[in-house]
Protein backbone atom coordinates (compact mmCIF):
# COMPACT_ATOMS: atom_id res chain seq x y z
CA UNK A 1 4.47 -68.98 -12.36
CA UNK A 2 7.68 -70.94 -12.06
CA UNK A 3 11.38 -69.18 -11.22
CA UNK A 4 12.75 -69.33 -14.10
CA UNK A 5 17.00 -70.22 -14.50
CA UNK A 6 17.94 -67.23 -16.01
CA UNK A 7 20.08 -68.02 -18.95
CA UNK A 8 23.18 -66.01 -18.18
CA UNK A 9 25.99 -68.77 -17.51
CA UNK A 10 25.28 -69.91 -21.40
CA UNK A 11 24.46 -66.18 -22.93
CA UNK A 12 27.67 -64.87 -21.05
CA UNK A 13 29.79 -68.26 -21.23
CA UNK A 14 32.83 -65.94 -23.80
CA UNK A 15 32.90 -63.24 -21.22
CA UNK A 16 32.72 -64.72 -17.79
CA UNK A 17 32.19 -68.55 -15.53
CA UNK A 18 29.86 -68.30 -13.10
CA UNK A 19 29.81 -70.85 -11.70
CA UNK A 20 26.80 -71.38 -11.07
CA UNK A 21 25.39 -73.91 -8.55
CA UNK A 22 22.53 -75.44 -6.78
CA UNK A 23 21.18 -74.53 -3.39
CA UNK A 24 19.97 -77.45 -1.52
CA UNK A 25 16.71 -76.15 0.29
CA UNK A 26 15.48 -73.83 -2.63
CA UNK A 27 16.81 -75.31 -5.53
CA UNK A 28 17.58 -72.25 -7.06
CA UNK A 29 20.61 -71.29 -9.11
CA UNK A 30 23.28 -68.82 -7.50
CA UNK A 31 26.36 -67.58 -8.56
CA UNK A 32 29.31 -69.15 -7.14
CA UNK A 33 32.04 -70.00 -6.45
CA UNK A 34 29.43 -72.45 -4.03
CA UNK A 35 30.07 -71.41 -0.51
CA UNK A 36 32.41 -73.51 1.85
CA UNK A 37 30.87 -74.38 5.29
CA UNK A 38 29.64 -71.50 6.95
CA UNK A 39 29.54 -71.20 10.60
CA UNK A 40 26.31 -69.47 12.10
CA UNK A 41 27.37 -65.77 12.33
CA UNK A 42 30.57 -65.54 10.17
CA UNK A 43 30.12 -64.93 7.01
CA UNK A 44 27.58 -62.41 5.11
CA UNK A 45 24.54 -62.59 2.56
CA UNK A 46 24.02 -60.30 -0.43
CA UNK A 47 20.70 -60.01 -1.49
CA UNK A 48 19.86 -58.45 -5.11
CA UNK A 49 19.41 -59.05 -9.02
CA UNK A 50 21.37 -58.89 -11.32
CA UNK A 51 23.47 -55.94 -10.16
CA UNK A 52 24.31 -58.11 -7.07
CA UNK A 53 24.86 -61.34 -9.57
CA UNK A 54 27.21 -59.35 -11.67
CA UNK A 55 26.58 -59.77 -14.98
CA UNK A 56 29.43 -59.60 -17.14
CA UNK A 57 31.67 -59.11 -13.92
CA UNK A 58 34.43 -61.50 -12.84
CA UNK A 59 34.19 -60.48 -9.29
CA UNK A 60 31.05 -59.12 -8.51
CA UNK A 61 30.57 -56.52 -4.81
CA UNK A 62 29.83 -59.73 -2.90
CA UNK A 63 33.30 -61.44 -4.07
CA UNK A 64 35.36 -57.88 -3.45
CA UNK A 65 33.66 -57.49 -0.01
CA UNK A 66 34.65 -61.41 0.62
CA UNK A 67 38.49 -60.08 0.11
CA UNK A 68 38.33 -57.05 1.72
CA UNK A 69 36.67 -58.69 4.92
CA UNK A 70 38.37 -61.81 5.30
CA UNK A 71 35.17 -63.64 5.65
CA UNK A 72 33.06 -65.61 3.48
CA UNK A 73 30.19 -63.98 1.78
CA UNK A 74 26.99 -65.61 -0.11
CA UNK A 75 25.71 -64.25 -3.56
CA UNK A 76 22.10 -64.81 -3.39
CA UNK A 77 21.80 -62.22 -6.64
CA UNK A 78 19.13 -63.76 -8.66
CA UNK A 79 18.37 -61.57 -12.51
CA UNK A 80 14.88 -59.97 -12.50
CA UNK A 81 14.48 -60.56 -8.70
CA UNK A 82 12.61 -58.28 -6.76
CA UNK A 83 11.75 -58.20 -3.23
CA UNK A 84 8.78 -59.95 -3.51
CA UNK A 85 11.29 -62.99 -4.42
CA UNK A 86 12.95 -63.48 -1.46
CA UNK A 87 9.49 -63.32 0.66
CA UNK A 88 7.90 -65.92 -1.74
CA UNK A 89 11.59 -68.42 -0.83
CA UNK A 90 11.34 -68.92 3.27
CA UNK A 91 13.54 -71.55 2.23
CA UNK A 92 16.75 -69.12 2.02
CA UNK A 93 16.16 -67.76 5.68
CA UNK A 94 17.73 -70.35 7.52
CA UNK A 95 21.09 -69.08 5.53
CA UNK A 96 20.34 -65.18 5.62
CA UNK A 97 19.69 -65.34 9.05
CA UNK A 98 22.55 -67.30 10.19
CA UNK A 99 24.69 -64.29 8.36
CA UNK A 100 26.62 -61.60 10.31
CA UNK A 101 25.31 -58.97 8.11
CA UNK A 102 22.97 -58.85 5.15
CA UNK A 103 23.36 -56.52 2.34
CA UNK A 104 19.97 -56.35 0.60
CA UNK A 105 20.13 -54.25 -2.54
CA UNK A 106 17.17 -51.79 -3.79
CA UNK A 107 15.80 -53.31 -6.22
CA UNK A 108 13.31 -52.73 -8.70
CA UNK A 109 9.59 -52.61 -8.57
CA UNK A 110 8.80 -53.44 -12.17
CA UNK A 111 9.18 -57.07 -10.95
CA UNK A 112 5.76 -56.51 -8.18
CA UNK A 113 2.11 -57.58 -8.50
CA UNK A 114 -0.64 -55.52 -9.41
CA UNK A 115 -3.86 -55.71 -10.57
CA UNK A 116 -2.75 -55.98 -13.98
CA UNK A 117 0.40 -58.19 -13.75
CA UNK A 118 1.46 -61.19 -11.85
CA UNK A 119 5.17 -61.50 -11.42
CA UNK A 120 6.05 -64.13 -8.71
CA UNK A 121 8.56 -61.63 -7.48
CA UNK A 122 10.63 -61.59 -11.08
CA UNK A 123 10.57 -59.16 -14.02
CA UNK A 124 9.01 -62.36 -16.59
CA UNK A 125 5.32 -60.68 -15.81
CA UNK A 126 1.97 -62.51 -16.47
CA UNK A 127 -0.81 -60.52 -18.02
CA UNK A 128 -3.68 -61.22 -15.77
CA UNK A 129 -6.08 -60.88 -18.65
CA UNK A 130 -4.83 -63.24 -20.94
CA UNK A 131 -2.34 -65.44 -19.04
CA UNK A 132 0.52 -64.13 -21.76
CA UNK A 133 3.81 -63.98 -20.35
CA UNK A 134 5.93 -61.39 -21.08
CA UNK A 135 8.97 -58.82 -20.08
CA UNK A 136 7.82 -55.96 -17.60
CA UNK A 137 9.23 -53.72 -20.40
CA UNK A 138 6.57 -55.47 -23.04
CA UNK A 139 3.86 -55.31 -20.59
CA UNK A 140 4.35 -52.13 -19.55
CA UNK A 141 4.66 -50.55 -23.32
CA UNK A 142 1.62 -52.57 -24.01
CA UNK A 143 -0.53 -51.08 -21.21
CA UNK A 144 0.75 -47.58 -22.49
CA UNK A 145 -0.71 -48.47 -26.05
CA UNK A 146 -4.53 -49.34 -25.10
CA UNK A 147 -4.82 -46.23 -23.73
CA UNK A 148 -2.83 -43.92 -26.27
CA UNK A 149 -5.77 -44.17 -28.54
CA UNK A 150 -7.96 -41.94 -26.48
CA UNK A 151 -5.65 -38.95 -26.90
CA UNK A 152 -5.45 -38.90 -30.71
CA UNK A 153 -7.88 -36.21 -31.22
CA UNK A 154 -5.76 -33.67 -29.34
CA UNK A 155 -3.38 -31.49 -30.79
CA UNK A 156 0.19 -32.73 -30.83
CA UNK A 157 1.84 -30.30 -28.28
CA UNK A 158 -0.92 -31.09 -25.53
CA UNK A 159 -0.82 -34.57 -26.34
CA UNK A 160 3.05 -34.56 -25.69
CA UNK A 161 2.24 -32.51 -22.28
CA UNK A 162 -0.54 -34.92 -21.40
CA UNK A 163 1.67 -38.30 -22.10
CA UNK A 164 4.42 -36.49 -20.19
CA UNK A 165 3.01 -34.60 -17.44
CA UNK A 166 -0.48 -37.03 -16.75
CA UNK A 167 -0.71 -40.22 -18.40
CA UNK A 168 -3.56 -42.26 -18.73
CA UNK A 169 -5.39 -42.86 -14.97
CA UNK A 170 -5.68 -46.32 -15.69
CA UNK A 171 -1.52 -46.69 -15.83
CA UNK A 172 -1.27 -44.09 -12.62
CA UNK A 173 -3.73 -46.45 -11.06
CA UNK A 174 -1.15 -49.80 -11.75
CA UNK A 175 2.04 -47.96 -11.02
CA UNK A 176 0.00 -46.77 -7.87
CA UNK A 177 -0.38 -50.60 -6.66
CA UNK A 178 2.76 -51.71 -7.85
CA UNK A 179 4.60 -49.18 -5.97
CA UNK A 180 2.49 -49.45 -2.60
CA UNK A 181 3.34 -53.34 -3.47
CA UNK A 182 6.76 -53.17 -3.20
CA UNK A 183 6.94 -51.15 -0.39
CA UNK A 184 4.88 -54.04 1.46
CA UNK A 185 7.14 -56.57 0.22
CA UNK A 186 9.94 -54.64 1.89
CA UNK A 187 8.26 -54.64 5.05
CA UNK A 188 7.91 -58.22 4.97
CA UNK A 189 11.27 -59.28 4.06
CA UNK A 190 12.91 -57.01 6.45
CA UNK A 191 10.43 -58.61 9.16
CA UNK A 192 11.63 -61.75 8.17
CA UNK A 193 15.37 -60.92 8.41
CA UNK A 194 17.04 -61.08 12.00
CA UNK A 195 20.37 -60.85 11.06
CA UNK A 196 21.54 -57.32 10.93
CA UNK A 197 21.10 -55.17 7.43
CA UNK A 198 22.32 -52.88 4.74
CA UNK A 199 19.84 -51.72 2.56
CA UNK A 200 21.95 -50.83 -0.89
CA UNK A 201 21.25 -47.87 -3.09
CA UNK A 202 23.47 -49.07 -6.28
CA UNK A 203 22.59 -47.19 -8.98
CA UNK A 204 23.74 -44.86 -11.73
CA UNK A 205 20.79 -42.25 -10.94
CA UNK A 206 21.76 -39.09 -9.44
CA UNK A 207 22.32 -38.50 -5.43
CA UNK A 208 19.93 -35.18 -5.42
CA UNK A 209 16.76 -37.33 -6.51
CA UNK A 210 17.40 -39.10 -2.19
CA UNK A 211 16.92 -35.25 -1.26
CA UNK A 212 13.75 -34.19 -3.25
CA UNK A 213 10.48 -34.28 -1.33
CA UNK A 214 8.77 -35.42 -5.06
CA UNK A 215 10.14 -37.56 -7.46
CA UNK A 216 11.70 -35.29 -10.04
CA UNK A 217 8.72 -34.41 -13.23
CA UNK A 218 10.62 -36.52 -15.76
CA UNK A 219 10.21 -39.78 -13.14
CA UNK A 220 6.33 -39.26 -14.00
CA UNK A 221 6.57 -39.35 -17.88
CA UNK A 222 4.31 -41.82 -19.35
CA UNK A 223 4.87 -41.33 -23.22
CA UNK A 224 7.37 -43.88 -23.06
CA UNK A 225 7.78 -47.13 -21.42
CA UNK A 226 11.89 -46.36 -20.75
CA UNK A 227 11.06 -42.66 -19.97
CA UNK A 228 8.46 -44.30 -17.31
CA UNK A 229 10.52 -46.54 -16.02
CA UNK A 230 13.95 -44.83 -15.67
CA UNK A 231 17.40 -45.79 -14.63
CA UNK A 232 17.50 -48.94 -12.51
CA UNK A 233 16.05 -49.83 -10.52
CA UNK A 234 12.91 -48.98 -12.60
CA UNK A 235 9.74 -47.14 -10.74
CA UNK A 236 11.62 -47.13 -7.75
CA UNK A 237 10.81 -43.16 -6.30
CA UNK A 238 12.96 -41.35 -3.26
CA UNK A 239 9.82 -41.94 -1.06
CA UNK A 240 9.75 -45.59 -1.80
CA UNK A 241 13.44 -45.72 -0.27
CA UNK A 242 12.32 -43.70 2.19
CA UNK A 243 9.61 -45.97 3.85
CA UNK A 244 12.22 -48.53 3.61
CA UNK A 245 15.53 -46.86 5.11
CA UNK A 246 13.84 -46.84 8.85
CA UNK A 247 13.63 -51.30 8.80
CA UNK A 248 17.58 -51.36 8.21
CA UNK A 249 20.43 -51.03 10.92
CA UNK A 250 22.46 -49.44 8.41
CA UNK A 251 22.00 -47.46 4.72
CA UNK A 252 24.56 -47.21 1.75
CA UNK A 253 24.45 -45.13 -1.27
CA UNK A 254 26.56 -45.60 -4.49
CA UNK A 255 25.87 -43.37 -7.36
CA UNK A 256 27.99 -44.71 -10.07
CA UNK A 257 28.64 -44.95 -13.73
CA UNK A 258 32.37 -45.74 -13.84
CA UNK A 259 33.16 -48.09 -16.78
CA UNK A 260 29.99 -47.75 -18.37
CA UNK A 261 29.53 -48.63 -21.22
CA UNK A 262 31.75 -51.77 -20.89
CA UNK A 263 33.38 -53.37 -23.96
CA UNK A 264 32.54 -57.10 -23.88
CA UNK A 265 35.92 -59.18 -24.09
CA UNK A 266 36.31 -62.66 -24.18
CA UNK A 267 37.94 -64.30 -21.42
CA UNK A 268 39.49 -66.66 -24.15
CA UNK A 269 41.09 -64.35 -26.76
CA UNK A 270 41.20 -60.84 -24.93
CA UNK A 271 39.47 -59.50 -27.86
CA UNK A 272 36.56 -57.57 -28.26
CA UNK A 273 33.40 -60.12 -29.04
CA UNK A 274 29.25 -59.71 -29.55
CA UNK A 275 27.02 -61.58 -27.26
CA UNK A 276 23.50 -62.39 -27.97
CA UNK A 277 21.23 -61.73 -25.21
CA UNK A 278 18.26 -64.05 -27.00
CA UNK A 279 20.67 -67.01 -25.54
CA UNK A 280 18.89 -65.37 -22.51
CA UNK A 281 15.31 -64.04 -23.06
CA UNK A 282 14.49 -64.79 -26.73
CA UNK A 283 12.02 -61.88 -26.09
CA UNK A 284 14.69 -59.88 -25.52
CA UNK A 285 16.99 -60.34 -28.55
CA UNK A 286 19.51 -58.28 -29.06
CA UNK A 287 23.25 -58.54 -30.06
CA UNK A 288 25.69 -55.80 -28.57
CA UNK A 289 29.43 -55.49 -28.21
CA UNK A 290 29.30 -53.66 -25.26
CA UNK A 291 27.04 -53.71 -21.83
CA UNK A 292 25.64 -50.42 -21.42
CA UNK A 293 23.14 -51.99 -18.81
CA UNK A 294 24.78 -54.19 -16.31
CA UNK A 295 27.02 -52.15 -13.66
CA UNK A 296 30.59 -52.39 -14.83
CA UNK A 297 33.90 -53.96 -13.41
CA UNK A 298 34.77 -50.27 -11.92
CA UNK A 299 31.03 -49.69 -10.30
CA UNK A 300 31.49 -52.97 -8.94
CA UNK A 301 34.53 -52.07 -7.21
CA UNK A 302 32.96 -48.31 -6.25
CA UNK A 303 30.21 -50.02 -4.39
CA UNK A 304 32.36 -52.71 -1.93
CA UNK A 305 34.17 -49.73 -1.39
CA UNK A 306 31.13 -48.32 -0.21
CA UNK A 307 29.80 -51.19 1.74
CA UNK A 308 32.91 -52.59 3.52
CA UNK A 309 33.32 -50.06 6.52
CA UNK A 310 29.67 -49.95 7.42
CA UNK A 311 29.41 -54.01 6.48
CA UNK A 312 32.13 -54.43 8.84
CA UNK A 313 30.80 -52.26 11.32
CA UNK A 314 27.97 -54.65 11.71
CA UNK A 315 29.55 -57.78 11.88
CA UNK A 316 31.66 -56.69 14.85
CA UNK A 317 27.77 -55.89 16.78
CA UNK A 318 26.12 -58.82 15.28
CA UNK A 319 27.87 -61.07 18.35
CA UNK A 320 26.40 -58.52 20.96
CA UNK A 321 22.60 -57.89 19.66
CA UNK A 322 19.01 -59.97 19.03
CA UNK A 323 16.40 -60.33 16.54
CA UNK A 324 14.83 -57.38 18.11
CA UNK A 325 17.57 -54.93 17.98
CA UNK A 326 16.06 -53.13 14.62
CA UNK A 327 14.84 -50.44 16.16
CA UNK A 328 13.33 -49.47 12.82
CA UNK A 329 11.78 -53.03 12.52
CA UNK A 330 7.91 -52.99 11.64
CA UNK A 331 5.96 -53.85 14.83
């Protein structure tokens, strides 16, 4: 499956310029503004999706930390993007590695392979069976349906309990792989980073779930594909961040919902405007005045605050340490 551009510069065009650009090696689209010359170890990388991209954001974390340290840093956000990404684009490690310090956000693992769905690393999924390509949020609500059927003859309250509390062994079974998939694809993008590392909790969902052996009952619900997935990023469970804390020099967390909802204004007018997110992903049309998604202007800003003292606390060891001083790093 190809990368595909996502739409956002033209869906968003009223709101914000992102000025988007070109990187030479990959060809992919970042956000800009494009990066002046960098010199080898003095500047930083963000790695993400769309939270890191900053949707709907005039200066996204990467562009606050960039003031607050005095030193360039590169946007490599990319919408849908999950790890599995940035492993399948080597390309990009010449430029992550030459950084002083790499932020690489937690991202979600709705956008992972399984033995259902393809995704290339992006949340655009292919449908092994048929070759349809589709939203993780389609494909997922789909897989739900073929196996709702078998429940009918139950009574309502224990087929409530069983969608809730069980759900079908054939979805366990893909949200088994996926998961066990995208704690892999960690492992081998933090193998494949030498430059020291943040790994980024940025999320709206609450601090207690990092300090609960399980992942809370309501994380397992399977009668809906929303309820399943939870808040971003989607599937992701306190054990999953767990395996992947020990590969980083340094972990941040930023539970935030400040400014969310956020009114959509044009840049133009200062008034209040709709966008139309089929500009986007036709599959996802929808027109709304508001994002209630995307992490606001004011979560933006909670999360460099965050990140700048322990960002800053790496770039002034990068000078003194090696590829091998992770010692978290997988043998």
């Amino acid at each position: 499956m190809a990368d595909h551009l996502s739409g956002y510069q033209a869906r968003d065009w009223d709101v914000v310029d992102y000025e988007m650009y070109q990187h030479g090696g990959s060809q992919l689209w970042f956000r800009g503004p494009r990066p002046r010359a960098l010199e080898r170890g003095r500047y930083v990388v963000c790695l993400g999706a769309a939270q890191t991209f900053g949707c709907f954001v005039a200066q996204p974390y990467p562009q606050l930390l960039e003031a607050e340290l005095g030193m360039p840093v590169v946007n490599l956000g990319y919408g849908g993007a999950g790890p599995r990404f940035y492993v399948r684009h080597p390309e990009l490690l010449p430029l992550i590695n030459g950084a002083a310090a790499v932020v690489v956000q937690v991202m979600s693992a709705r956008s992972e392979d399984n033995s259902r769905f393809a995704s290339g690393g992006l949340e655009l999924l292919t449908d092994r069976a048929t070759g349809e390509q589709v939203s993780a949020a389609h494909a997922y609500a789909g897989l739900l349906a073929e196996h709702d059927d078998r429940l009918r003859r139950l009574p309502g309250p224990l087929r409530k309990a069983w969608r809730v509390l069980k759900g079908p062994h054939e979805v366990v079974k893909v949200l088994d792989e996926t998961r066990t998939a995208w704690v892999d694809s960690y492992g081998e993008l933090m193998s494949a980073i030498t430059a020291p590392t943040v790994v980024l909790w940025f999320s709206k969902r609450r601090t207690w779930l990092h300090r609960t052996p399980r992942a809370a009952w309501w994380w397992q619900r399977y009668d809906d594909v929303n309820a399943m997935f939870g808040d971003y990023p989607q599937l992701v469970t306190p054990s999953m961040v767990r395996a992947v804390r020990p590969w980083a020099d340094a972990y941040v967390r930023c539970v935030t919902d400040r400014g969310s909802p956020q009114p959509l204004v044009s840049r133009f007018t200062g008034e209040r405007i709709s966008v139309d997110y089929g500009r986007d992903r036709p599959d996802l049309a929808e027109v709304r005045t508001d994002n209630p998604y995307y992490p606001s202007p004011q979560m933006h800003e909670d999360v460099c605050a965050a990140l700048v003292e322990p960002v800053r606390a790496l770039v002034k060891r990068s000078t003194a340490t090696t590829p091998e001083r992770r010692s978290g790093a997988r043998a």
